[in-house]
PDB file of N, CA and C in Angstrom:
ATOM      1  N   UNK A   1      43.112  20.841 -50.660  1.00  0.00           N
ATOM      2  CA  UNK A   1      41.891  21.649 -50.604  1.00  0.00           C
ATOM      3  C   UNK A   1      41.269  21.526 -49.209  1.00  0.00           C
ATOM      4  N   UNK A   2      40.645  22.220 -48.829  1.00  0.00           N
ATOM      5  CA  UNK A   2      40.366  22.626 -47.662  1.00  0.00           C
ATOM      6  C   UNK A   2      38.734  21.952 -47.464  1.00  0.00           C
ATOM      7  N   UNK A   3      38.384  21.426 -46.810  1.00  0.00           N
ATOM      8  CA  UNK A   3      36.991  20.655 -46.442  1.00  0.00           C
ATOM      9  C   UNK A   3      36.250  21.745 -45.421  1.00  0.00           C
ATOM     10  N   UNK A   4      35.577  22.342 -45.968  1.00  0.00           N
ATOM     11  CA  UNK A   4      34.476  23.954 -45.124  1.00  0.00           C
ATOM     12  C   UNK A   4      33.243  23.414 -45.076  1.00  0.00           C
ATOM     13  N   UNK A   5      32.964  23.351 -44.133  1.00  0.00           N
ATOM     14  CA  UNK A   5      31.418  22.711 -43.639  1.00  0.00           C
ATOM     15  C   UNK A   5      31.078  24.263 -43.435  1.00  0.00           C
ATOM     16  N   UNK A   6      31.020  25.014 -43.660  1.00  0.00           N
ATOM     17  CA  UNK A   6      30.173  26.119 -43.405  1.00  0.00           C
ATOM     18  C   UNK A   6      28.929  26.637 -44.169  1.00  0.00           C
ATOM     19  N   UNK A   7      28.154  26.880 -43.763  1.00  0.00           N
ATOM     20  CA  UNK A   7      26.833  27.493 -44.327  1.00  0.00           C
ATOM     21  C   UNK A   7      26.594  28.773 -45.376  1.00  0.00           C
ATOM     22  N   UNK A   8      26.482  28.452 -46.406  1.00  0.00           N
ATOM     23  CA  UNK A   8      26.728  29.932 -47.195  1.00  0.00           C
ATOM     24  C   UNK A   8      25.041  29.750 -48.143  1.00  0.00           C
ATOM     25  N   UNK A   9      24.326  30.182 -47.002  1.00  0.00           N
ATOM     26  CA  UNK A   9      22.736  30.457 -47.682  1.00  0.00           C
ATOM     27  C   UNK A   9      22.916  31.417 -48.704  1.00  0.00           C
ATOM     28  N   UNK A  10      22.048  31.687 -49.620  1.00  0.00           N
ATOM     29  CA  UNK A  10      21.687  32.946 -50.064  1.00  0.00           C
ATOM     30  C   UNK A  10      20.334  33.644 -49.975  1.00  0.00           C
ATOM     31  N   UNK A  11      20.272  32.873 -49.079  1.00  0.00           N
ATOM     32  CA  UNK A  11      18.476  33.415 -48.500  1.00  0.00           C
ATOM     33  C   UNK A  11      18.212  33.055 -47.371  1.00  0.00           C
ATOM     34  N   UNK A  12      17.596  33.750 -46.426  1.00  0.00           N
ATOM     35  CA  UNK A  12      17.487  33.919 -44.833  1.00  0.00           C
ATOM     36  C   UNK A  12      15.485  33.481 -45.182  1.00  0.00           C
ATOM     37  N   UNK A  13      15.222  32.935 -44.497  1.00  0.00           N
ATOM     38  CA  UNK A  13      13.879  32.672 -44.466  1.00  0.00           C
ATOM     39  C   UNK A  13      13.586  32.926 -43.125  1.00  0.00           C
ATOM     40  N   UNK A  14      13.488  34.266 -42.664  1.00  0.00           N
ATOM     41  CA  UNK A  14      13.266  34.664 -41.707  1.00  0.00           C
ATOM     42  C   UNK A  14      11.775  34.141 -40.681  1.00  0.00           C
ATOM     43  N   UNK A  15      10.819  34.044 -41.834  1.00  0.00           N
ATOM     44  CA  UNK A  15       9.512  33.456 -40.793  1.00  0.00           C
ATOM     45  C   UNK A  15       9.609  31.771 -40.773  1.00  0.00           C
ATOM     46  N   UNK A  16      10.278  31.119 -41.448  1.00  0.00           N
ATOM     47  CA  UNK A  16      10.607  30.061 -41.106  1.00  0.00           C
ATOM     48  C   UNK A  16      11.511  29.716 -39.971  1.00  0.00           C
ATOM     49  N   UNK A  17      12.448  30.462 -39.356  1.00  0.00           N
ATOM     50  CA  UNK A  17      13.281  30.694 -38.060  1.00  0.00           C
ATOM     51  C   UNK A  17      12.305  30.675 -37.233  1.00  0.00           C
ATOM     52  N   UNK A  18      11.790  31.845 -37.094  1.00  0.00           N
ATOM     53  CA  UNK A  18      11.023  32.549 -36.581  1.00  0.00           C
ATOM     54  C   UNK A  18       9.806  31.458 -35.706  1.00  0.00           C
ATOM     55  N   UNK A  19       9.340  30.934 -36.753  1.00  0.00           N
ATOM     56  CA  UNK A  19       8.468  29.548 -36.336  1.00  0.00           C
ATOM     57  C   UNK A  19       9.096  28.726 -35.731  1.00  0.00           C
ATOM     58  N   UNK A  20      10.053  28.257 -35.827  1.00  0.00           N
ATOM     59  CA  UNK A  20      10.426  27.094 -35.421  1.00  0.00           C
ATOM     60  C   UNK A  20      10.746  27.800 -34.268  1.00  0.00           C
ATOM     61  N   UNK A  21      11.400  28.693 -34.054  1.00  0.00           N
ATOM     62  CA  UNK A  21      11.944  29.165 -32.689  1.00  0.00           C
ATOM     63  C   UNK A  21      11.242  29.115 -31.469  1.00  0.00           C
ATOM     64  N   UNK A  22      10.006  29.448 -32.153  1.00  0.00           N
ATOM     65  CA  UNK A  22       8.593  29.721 -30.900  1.00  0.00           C
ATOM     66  C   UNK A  22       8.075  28.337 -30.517  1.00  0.00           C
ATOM     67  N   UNK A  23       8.563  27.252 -31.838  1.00  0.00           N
ATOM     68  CA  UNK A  23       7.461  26.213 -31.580  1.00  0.00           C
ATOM     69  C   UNK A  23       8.731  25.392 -31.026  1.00  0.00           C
ATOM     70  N   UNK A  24       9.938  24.987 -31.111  1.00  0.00           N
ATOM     71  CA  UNK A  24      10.843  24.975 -30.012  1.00  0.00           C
ATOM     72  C   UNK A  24      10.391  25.133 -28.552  1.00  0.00           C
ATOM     73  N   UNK A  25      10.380  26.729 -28.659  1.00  0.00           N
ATOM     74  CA  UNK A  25      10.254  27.648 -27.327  1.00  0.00           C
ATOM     75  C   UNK A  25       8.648  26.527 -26.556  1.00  0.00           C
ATOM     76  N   UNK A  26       7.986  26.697 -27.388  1.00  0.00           N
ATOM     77  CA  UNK A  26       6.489  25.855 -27.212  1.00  0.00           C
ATOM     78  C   UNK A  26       6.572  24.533 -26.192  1.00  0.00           C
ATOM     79  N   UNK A  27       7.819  23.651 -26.975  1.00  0.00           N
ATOM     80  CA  UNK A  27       8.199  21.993 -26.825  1.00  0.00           C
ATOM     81  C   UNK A  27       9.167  21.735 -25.301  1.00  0.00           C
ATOM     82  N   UNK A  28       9.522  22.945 -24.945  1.00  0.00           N
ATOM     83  CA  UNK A  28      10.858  23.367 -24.112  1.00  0.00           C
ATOM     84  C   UNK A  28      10.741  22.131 -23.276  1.00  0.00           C
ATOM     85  N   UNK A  29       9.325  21.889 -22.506  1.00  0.00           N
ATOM     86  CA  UNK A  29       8.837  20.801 -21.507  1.00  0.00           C
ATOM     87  C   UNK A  29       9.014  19.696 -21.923  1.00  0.00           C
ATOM     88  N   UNK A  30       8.610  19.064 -23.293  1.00  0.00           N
ATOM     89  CA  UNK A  30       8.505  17.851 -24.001  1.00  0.00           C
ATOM     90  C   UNK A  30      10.500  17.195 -24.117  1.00  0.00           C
ATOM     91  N   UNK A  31      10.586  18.589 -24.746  1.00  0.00           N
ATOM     92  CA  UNK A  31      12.145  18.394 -24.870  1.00  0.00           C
ATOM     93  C   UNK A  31      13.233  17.846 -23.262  1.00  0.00           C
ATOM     94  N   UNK A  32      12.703  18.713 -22.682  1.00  0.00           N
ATOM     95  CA  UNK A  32      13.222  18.087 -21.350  1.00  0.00           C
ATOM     96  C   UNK A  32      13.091  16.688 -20.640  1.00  0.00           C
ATOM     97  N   UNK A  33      11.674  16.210 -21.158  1.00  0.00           N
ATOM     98  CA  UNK A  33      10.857  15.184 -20.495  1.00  0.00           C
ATOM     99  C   UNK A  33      11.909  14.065 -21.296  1.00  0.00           C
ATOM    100  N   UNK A  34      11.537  13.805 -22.385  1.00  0.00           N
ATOM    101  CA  UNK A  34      12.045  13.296 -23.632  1.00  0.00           C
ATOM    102  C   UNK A  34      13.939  13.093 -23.204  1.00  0.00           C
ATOM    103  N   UNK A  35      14.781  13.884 -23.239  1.00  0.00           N
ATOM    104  CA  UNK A  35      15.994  13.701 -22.513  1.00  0.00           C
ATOM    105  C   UNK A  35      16.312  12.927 -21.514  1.00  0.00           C
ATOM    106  N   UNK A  36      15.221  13.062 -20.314  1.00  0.00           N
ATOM    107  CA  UNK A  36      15.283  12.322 -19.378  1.00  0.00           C
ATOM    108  C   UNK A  36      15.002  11.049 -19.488  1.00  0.00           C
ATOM    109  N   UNK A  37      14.216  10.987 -20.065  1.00  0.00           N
ATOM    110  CA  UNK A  37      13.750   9.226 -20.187  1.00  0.00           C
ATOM    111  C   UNK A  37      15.082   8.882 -21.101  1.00  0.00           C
ATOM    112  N   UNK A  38      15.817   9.416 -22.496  1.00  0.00           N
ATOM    113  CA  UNK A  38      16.860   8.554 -23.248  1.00  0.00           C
ATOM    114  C   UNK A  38      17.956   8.554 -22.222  1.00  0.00           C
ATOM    115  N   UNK A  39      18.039   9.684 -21.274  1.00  0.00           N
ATOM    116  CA  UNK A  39      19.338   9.623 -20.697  1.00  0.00           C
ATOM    117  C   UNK A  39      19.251   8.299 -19.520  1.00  0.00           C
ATOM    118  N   UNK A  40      18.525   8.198 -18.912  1.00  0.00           N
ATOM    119  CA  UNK A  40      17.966   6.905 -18.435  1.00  0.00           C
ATOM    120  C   UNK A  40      18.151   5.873 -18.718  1.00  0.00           C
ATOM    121  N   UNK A  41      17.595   5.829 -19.945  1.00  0.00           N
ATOM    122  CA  UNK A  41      17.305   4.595 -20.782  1.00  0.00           C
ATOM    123  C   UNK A  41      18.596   4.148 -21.669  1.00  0.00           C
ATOM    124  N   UNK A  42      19.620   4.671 -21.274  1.00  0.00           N
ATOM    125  CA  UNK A  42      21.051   5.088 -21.959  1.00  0.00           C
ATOM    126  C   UNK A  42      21.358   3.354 -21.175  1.00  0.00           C
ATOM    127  N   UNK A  43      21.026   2.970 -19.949  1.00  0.00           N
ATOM    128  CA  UNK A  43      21.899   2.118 -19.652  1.00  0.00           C
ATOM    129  C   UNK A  43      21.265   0.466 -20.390  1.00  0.00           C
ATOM    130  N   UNK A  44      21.889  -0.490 -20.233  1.00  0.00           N
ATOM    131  CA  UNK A  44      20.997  -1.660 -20.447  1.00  0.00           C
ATOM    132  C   UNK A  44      20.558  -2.569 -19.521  1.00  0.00           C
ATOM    133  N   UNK A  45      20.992  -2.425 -18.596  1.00  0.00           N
ATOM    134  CA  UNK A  45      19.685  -2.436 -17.424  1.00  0.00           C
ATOM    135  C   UNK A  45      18.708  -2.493 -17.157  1.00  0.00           C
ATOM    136  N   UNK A  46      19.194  -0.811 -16.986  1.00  0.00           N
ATOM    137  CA  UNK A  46      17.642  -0.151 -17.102  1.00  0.00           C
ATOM    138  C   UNK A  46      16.659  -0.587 -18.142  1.00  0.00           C
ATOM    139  N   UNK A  47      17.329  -0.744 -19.129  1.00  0.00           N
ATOM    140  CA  UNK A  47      15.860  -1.420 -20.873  1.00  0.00           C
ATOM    141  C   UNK A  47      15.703  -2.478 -19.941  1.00  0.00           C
ATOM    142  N   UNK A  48      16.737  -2.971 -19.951  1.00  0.00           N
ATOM    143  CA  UNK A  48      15.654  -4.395 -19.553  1.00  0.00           C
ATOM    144  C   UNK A  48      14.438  -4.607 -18.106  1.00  0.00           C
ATOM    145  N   UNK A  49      15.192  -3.722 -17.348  1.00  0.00           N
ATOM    146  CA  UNK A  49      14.209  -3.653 -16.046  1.00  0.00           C
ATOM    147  C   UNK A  49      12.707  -2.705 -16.544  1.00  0.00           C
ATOM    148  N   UNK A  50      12.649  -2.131 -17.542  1.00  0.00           N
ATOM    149  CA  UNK A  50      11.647  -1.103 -18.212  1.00  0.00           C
ATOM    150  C   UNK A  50      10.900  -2.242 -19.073  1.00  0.00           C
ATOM    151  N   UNK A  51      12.143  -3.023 -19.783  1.00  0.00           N
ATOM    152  CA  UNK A  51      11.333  -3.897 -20.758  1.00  0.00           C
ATOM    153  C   UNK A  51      10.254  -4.833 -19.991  1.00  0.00           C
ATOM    154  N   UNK A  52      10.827  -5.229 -18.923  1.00  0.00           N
ATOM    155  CA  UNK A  52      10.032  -6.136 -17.915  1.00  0.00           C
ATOM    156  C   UNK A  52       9.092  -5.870 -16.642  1.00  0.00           C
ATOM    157  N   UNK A  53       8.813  -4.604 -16.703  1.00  0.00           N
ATOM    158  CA  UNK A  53       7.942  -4.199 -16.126  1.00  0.00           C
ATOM    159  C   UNK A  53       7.108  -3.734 -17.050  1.00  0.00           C
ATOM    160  N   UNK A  54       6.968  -3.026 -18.532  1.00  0.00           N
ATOM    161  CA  UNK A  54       5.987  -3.300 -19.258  1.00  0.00           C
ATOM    162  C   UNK A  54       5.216  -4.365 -19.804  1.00  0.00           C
ATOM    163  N   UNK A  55       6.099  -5.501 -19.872  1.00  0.00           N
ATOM    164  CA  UNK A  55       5.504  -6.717 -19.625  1.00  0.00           C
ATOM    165  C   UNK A  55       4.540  -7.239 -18.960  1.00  0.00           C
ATOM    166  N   UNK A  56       4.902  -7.418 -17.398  1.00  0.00           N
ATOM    167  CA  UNK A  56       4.542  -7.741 -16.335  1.00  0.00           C
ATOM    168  C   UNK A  56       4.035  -6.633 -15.445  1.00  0.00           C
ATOM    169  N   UNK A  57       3.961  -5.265 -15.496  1.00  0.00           N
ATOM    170  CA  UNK A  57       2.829  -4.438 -15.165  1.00  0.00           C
ATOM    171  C   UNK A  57       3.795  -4.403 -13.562  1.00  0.00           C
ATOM    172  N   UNK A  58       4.205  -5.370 -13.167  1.00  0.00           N
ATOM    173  CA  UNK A  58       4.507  -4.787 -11.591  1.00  0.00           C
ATOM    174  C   UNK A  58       5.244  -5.747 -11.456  1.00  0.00           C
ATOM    175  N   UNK A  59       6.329  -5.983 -10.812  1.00  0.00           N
ATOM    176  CA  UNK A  59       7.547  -6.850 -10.483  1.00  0.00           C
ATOM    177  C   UNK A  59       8.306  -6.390  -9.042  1.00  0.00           C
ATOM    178  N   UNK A  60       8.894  -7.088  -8.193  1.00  0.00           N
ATOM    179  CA  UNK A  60      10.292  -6.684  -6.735  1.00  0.00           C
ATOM    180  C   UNK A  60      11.085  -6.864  -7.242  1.00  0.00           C
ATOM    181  N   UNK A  61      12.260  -6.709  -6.567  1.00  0.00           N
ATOM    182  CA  UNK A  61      13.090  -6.631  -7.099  1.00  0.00           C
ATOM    183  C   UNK A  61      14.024  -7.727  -7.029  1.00  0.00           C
ATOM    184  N   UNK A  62      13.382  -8.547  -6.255  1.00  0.00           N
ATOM    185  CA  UNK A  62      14.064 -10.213  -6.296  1.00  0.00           C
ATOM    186  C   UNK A  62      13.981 -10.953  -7.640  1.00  0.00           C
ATOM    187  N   UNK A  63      12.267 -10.342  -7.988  1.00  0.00           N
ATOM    188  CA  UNK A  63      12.159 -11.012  -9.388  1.00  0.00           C
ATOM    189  C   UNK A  63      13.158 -10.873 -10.452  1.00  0.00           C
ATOM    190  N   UNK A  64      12.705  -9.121 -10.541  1.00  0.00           N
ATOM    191  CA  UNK A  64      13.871  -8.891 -11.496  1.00  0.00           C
ATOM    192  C   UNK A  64      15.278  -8.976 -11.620  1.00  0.00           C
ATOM    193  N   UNK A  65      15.787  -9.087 -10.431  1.00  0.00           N
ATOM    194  CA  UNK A  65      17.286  -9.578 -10.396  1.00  0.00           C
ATOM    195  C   UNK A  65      17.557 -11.047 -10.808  1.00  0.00           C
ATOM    196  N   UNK A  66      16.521 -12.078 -10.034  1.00  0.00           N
ATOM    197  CA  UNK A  66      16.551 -13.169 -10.596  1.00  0.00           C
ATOM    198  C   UNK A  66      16.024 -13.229 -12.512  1.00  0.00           C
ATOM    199  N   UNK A  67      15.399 -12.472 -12.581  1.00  0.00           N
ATOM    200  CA  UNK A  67      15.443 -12.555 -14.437  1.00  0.00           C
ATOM    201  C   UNK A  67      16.224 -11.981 -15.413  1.00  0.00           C
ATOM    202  N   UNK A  68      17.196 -11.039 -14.701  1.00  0.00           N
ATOM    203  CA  UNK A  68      18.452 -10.435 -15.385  1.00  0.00           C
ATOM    204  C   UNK A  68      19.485 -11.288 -15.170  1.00  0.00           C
ATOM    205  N   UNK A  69      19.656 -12.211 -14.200  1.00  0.00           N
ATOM    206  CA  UNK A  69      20.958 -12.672 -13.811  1.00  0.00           C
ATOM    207  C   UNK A  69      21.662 -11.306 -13.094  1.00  0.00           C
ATOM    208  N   UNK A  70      21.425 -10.831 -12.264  1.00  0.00           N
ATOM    209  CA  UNK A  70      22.002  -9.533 -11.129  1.00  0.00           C
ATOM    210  C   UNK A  70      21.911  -9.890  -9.943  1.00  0.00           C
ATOM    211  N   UNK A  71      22.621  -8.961  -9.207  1.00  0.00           N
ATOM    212  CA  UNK A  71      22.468  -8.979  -7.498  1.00  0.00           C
ATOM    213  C   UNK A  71      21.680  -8.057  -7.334  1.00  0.00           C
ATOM    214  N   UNK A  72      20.811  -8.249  -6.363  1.00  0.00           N
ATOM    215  CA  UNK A  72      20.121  -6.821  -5.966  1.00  0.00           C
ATOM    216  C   UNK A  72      20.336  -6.014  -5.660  1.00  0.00           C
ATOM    217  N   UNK A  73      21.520  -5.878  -5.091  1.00  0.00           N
ATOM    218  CA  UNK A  73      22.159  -4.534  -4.929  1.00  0.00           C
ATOM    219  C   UNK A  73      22.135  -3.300  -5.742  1.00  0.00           C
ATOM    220  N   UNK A  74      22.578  -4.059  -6.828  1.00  0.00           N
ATOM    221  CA  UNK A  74      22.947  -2.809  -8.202  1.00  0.00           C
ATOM    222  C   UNK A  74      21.537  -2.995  -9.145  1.00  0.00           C
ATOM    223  N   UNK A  75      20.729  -4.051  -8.646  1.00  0.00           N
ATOM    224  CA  UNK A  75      19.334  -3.852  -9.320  1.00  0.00           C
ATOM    225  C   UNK A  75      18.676  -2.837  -8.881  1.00  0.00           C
ATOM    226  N   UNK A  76      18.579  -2.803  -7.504  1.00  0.00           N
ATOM    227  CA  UNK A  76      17.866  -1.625  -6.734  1.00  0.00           C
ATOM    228  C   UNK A  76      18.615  -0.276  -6.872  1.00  0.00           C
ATOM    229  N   UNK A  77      19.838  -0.388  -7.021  1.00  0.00           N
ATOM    230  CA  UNK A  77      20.052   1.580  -7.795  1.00  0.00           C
ATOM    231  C   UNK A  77      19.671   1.552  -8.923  1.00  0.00           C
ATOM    232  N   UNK A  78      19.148   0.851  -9.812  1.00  0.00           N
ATOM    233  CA  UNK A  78      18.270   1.004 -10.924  1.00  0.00           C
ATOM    234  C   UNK A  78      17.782   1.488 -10.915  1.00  0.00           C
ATOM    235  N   UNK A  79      17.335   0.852 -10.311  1.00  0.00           N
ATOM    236  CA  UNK A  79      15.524   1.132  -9.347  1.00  0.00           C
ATOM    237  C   UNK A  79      14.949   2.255  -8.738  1.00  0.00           C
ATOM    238  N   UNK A  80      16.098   2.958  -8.113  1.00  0.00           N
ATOM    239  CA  UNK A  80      15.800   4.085  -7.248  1.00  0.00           C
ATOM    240  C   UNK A  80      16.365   5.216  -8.501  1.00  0.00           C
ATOM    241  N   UNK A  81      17.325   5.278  -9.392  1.00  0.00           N
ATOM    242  CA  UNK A  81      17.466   6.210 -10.187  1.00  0.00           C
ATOM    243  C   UNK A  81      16.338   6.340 -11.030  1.00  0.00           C
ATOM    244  N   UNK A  82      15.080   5.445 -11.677  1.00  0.00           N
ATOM    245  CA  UNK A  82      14.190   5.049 -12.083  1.00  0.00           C
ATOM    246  C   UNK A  82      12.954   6.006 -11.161  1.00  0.00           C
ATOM    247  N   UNK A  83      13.384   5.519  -9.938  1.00  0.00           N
ATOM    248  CA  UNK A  83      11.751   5.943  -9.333  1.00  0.00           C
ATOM    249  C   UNK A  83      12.233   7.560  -9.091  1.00  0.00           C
ATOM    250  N   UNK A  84      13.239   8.158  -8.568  1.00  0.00           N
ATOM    251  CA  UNK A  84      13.851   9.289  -8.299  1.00  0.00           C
ATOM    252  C   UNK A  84      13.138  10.277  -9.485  1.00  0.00           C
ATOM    253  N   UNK A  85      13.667   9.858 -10.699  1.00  0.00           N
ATOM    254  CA  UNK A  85      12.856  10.171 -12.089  1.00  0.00           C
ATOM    255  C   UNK A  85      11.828  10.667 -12.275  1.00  0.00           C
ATOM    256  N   UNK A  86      10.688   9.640 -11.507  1.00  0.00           N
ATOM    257  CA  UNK A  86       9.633   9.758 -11.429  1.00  0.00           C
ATOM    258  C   UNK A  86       8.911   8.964 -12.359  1.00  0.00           C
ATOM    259  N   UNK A  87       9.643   7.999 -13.078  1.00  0.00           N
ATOM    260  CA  UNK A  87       9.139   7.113 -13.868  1.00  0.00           C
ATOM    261  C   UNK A  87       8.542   5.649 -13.555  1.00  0.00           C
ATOM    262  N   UNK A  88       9.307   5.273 -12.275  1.00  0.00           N
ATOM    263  CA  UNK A  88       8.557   4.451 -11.819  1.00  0.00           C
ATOM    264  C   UNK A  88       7.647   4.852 -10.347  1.00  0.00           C
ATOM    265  N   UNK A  89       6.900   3.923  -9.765  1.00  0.00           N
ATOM    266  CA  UNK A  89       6.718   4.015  -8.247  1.00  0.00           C
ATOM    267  C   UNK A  89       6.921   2.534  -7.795  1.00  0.00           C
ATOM    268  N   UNK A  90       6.627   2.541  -6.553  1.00  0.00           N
ATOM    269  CA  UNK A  90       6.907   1.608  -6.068  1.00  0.00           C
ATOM    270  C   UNK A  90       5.630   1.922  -4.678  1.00  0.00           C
ATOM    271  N   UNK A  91       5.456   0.132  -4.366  1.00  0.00           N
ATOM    272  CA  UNK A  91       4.338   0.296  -3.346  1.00  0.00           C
ATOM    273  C   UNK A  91       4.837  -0.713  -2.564  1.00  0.00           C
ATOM    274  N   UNK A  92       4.400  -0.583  -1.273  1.00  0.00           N
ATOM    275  CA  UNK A  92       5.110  -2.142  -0.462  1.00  0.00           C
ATOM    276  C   UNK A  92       3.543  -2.744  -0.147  1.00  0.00           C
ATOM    277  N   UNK A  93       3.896  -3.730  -0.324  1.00  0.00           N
ATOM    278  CA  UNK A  93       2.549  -5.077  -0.296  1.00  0.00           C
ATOM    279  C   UNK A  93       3.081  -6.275   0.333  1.00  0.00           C
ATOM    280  N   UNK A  94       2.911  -6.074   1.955  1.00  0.00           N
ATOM    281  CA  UNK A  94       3.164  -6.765   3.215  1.00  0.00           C
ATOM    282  C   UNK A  94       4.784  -6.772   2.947  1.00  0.00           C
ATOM    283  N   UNK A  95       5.841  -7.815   2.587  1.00  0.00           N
ATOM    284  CA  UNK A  95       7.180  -7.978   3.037  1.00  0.00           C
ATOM    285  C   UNK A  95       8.058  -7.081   2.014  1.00  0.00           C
ATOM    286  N   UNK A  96       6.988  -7.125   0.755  1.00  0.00           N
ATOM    287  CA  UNK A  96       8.213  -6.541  -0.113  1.00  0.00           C
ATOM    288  C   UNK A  96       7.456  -5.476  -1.362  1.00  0.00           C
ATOM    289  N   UNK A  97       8.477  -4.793  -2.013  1.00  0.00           N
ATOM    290  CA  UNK A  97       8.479  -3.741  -2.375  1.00  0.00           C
ATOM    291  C   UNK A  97       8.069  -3.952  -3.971  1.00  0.00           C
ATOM    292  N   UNK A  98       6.787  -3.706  -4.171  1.00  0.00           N
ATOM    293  CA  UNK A  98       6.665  -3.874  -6.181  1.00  0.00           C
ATOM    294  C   UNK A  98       6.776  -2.842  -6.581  1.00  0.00           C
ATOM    295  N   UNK A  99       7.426  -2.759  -7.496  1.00  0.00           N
ATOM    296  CA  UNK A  99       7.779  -1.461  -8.651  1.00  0.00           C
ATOM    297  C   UNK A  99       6.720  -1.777  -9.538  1.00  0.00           C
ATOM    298  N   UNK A 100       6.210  -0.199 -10.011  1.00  0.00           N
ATOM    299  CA  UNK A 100       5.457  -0.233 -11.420  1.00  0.00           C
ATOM    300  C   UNK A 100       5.928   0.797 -12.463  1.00  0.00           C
ATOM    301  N   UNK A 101       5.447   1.208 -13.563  1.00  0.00           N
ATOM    302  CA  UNK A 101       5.963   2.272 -14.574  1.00  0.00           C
ATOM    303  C   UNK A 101       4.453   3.111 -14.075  1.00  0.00           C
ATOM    304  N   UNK A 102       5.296   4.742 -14.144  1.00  0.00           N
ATOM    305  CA  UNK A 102       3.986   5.925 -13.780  1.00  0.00           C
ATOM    306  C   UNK A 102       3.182   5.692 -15.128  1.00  0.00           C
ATOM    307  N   UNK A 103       2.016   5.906 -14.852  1.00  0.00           N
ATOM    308  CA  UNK A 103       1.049   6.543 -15.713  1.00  0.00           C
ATOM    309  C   UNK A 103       1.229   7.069 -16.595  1.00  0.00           C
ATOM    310  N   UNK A 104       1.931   8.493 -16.256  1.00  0.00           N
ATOM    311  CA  UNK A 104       2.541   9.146 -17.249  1.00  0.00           C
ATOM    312  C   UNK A 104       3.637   9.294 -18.558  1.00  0.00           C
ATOM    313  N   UNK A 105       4.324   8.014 -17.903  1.00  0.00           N
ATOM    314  CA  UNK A 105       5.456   7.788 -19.160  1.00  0.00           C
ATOM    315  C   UNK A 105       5.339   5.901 -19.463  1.00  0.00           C
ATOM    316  N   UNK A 106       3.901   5.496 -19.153  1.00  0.00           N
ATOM    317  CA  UNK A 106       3.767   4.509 -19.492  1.00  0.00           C
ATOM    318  C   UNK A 106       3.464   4.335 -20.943  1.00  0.00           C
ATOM    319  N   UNK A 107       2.847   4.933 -22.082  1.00  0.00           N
ATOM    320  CA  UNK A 107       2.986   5.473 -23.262  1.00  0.00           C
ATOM    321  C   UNK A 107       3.471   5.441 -24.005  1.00  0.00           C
ATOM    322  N   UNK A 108       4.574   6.291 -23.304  1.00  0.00           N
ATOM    323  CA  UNK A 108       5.671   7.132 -24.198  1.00  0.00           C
ATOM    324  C   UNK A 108       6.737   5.960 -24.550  1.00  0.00           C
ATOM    325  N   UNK A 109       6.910   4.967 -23.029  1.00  0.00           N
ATOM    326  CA  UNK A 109       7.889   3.675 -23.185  1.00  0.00           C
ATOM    327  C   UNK A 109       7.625   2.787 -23.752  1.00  0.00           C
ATOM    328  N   UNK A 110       5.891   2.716 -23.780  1.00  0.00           N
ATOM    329  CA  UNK A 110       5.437   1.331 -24.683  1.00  0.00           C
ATOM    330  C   UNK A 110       5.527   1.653 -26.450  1.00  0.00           C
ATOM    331  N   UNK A 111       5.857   2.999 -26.523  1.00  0.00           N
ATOM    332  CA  UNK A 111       6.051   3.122 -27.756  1.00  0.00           C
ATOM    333  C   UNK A 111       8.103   2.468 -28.291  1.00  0.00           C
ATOM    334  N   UNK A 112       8.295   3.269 -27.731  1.00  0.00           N
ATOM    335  CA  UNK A 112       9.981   2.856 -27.468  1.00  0.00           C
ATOM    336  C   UNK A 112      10.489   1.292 -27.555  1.00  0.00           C
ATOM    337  N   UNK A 113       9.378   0.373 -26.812  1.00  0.00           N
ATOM    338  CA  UNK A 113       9.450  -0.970 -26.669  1.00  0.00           C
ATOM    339  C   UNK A 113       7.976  -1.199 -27.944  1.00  0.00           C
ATOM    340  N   UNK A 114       8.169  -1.284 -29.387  1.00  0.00           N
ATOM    341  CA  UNK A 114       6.937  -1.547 -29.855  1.00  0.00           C
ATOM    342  C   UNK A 114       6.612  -2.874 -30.244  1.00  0.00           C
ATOM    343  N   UNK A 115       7.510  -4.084 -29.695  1.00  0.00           N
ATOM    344  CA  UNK A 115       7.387  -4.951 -29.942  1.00  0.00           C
ATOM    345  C   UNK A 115       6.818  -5.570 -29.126  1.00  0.00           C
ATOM    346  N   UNK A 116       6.402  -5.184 -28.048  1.00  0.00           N
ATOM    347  CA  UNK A 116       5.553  -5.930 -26.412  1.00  0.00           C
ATOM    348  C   UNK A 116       4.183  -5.911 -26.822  1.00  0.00           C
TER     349      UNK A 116
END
């Protein structure tokens, strides 16, 4: 016998499409925003360099390499795929460089991390 995943409605609920389509159409921005941060957040790294700057509000990147067990090398393309994003910034304060999480997706990550 044949295994058919196919759809055999017998009723089209046309204003129910209809809605969702627009309110989709509505989200288009959210939806995009939202992608970017999981596709990001795809690595484990990155969680942890996210996890530890929600923590600690602002960290270099000496710190955080020394608290991952990393080289800085490949900490700092973290870092820069991160700030590139626009999710983090970064400020220099005399020798060296602190990263923080933006404003804007500070929120959205502390929800993601709800155990901090």
């Amino acid at each position: 016998m044949k295994n058919d995943t196919s759809c055999l409605r017998t009723e089209i609920n046309e204003e129910l499409i209809e809605n969702e389509r627009k309110e989709i159409s509505k989200l288009n921005d959210v939806f995009i925003k939202e992608a970017k941060i999981f596709s990001l957040l795809g690595s484990e790294v990155r969680l942890k360099i996210v996890y530890l700057l929600l923590k600690h509000e602002k960290l270099c990147v000496c710190d955080i390499s020394d608290m991952i067990k990393m080289k800085q090398s490949p900490v700092s393309q973290h870092l820069r795929k991160l700030k590139d994003a626009g999710i983090f910034i970064s400020k220099r304060e005399g020798l060296q460089i602190n990263y923080y999480i933006s404003s804007s997706y500070k929120s959205e990550l502390k929800k993601l991390f709800n155990f901090i």
